[in-house]
Protein backbone atom coordinates (compact mmCIF):
# COMPACT_ATOMS: atom_id res chain seq x y z
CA UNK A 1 69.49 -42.43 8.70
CA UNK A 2 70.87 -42.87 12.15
CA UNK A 3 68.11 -43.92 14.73
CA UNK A 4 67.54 -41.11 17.63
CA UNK A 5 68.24 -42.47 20.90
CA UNK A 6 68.08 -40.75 24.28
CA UNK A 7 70.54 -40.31 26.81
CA UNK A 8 70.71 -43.24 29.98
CA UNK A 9 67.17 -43.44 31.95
CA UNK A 10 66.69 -45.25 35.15
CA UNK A 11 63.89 -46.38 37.01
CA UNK A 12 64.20 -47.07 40.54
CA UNK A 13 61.80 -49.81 42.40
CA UNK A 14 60.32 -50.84 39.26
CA UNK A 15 59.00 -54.99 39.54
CA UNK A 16 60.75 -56.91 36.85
CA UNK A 17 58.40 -58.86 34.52
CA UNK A 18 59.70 -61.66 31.70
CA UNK A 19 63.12 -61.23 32.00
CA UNK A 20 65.48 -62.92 29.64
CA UNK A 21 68.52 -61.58 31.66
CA UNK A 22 71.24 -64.15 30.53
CA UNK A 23 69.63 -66.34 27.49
CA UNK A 24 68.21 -64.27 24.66
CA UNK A 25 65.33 -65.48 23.43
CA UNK A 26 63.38 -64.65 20.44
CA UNK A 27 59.11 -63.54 20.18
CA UNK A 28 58.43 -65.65 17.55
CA UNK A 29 60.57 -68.63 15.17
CA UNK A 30 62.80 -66.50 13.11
CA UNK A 31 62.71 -63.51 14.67
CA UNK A 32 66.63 -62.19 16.12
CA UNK A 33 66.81 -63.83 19.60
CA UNK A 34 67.25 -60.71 22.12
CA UNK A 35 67.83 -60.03 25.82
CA UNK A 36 64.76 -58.64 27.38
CA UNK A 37 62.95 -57.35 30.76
CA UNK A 38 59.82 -55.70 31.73
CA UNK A 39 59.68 -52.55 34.19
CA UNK A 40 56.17 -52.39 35.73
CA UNK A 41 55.75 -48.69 37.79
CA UNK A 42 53.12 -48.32 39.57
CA UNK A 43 51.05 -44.81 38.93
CA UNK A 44 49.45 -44.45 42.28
CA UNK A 45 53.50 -44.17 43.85
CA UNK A 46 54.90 -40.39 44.00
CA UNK A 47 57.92 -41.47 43.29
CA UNK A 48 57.25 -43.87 40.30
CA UNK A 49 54.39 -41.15 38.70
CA UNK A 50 57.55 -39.49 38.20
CA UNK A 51 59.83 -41.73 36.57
CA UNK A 52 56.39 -42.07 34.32
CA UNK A 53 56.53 -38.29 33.92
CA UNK A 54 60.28 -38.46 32.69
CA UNK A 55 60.03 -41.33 30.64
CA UNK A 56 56.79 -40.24 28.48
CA UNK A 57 58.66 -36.50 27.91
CA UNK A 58 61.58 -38.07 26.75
CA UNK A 59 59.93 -40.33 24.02
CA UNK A 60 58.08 -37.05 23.28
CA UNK A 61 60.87 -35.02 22.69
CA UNK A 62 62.64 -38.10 20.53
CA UNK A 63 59.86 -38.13 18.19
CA UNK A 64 59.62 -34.94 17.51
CA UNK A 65 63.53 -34.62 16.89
CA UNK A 66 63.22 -38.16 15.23
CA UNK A 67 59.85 -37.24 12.88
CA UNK A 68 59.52 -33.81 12.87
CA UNK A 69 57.81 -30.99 15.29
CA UNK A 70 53.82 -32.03 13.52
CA UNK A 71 54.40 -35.84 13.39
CA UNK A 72 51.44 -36.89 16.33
CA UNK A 73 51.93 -40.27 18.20
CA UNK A 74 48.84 -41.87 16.21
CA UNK A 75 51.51 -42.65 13.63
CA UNK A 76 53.37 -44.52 15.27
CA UNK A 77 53.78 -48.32 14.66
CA UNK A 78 53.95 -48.72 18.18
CA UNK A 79 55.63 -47.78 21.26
CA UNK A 80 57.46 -50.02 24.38
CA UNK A 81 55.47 -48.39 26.93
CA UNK A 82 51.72 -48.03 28.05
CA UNK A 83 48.93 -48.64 29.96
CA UNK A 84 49.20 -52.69 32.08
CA UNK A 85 46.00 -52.99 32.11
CA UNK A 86 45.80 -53.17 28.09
CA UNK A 87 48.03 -55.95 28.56
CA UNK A 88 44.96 -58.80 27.98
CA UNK A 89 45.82 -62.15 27.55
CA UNK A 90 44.03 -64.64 25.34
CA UNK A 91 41.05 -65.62 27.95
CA UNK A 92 40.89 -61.56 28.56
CA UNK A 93 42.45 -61.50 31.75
CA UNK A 94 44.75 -58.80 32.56
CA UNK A 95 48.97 -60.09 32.46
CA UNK A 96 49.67 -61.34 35.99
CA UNK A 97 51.09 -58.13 37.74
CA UNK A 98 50.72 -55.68 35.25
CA UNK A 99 46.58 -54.25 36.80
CA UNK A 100 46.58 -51.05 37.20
CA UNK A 101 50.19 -50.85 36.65
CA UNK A 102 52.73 -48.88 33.66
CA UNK A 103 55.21 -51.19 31.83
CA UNK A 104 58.22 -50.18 29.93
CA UNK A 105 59.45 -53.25 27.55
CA UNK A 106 63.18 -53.14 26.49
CA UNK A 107 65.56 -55.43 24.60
CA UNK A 108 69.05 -55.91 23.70
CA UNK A 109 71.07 -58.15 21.58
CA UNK A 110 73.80 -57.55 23.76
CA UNK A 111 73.81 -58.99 27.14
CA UNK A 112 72.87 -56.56 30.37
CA UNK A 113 74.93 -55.41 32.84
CA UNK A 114 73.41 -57.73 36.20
CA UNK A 115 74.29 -56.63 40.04
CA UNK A 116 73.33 -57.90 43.21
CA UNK A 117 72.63 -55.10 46.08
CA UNK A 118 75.75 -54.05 46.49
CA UNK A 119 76.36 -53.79 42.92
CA UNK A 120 78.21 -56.21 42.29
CA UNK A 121 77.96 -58.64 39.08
CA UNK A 122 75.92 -61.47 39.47
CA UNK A 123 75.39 -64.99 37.11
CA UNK A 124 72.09 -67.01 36.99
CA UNK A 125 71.13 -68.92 40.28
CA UNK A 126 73.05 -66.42 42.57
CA UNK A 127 71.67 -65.33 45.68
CA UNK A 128 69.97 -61.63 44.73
CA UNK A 129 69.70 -62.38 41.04
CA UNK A 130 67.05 -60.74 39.60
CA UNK A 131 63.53 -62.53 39.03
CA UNK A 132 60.01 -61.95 37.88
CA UNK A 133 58.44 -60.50 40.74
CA UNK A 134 61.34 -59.25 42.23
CA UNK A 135 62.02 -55.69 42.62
CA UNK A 136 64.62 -53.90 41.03
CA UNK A 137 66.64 -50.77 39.70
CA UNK A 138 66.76 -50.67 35.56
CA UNK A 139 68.94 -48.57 33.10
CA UNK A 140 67.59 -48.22 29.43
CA UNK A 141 67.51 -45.83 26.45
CA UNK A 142 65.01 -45.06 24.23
CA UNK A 143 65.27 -44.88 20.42
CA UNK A 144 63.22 -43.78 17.40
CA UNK A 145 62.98 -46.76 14.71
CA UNK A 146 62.49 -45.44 11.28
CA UNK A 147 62.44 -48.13 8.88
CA UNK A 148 60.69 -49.86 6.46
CA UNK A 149 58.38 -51.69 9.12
CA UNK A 150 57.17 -48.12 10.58
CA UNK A 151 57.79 -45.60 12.81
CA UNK A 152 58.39 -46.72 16.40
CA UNK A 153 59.77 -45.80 20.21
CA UNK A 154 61.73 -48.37 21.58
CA UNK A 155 63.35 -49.58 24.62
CA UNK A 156 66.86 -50.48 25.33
CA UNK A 157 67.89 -52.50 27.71
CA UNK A 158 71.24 -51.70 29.50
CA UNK A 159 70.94 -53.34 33.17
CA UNK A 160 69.41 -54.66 35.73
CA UNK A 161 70.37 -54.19 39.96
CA UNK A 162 68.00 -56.62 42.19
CA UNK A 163 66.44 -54.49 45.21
CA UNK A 164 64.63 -56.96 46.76
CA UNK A 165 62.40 -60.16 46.84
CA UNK A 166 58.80 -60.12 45.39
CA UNK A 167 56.26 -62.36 44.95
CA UNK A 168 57.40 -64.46 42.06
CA UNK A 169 55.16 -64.58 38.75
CA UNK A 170 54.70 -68.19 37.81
CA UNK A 171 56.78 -70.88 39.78
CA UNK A 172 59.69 -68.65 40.82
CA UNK A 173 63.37 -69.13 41.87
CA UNK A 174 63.85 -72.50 44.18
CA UNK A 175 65.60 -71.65 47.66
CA UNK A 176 68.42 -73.36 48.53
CA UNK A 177 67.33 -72.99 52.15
CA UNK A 178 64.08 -74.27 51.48
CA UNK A 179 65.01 -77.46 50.26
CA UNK A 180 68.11 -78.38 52.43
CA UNK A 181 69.26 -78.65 55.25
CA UNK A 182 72.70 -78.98 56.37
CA UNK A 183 74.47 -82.14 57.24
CA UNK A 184 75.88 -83.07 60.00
CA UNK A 185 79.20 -83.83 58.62
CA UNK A 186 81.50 -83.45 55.88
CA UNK A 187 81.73 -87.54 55.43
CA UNK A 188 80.58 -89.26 52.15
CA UNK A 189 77.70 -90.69 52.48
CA UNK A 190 77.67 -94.92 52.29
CA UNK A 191 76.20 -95.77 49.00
CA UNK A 192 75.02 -99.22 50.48
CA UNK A 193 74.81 -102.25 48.29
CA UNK A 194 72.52 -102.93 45.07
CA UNK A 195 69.83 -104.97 45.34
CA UNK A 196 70.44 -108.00 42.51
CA UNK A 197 66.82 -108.70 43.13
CA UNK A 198 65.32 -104.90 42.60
CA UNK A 199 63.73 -104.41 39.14
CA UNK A 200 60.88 -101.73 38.58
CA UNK A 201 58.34 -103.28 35.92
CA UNK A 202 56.27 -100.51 34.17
């Protein structure tokens, strides 16, 4: 049987968590290595409560088209979106970002569409490429897994626009600006001579 899968959704001003934008990676050794990025909304935000809204009726209306009219979400294996603050790690702590927030998890073994602003493609490194803690606009589909390894609603990821900078989670992209400055000139610079007598003894 086909999987269900909903037409194009897009969240708008969403803070990008994990992303595995140009390298797919895999959860766990042995698992299929997949493109992935994290949406975090946050509730409190007019505008986001109803991109929360739209997404939660959608996966509502794909299970019951997927599993039948009865079948309740308790049956489900799981599902790519929920509550941030369930989002514990091992110490307890709630994920870095995610407090009081709703996430939306989505994959892809096939590589996202990345823009800039403007809209324009963009590779790793660029100025305005997306990065954790940035804020962005997303494009994904849902879909209805019904398999052997259960019933679930999952995310697909389709692209990724960067809106603008964010505090980074963990060390962050390194500026350019931040760490050079600009010569004076164009000349090489004069490698000197090597010291015959220089020797570093560890």
């Amino acid at each position: 049987m086909a999987a269900k899968t909903s037409e194009v959704i897009k969240v708008k001003g969403a803070r990008l968590s994990y992303p595995k934008l140009f390298k797919p990676e895999a959860y766990q050794e042995g698992q299929e290595k997949k493109f992935q990025a994290t949406f975090l909304l946050d509730p409190s935000d007019a505008d986001h409560a109803v991109q929360i809204k739209e997404i939660k009726k959608t996966a509502a209306a794909l299970m019951r088209e997927a599993y039948g009219a009865d079948f309740a979400p308790a049956g489900l294996k799981g599902i790519c979106f929920g509550d941030g603050n369930k989002k514990v790690k091992e110490d307890g702590t709630v994920s870095e970002g995610y407090k009081d927030m709703f996430y939306i998890s989505v994959t892809n073994t096939v590589r996202p569409a990345v823009a800039n602003r403007k809209g324009e493609p963009v590779a790793e490194g660029d100025p305005q490429c997306p990065y954790g803690g940035c804020y962005v606009n997303g494009t994904l589909t849902l879909w209805a897994q019904n398999n052997k390894y259960g019933k679930r609603i999952n995310g697909n990821l389709r692209g990724v626009q960067f809106v603008k900078d964010g505090e980074a989670f963990g060390a962050g992209p390194v500026s350019v600006e931040d760490e050079f400055e600009a010569l004076e000139d164009n000349s090489p610079a004069d490698a000197g001579s090597v010291d015959d007598d220089f020797d570093i003894n560890f």
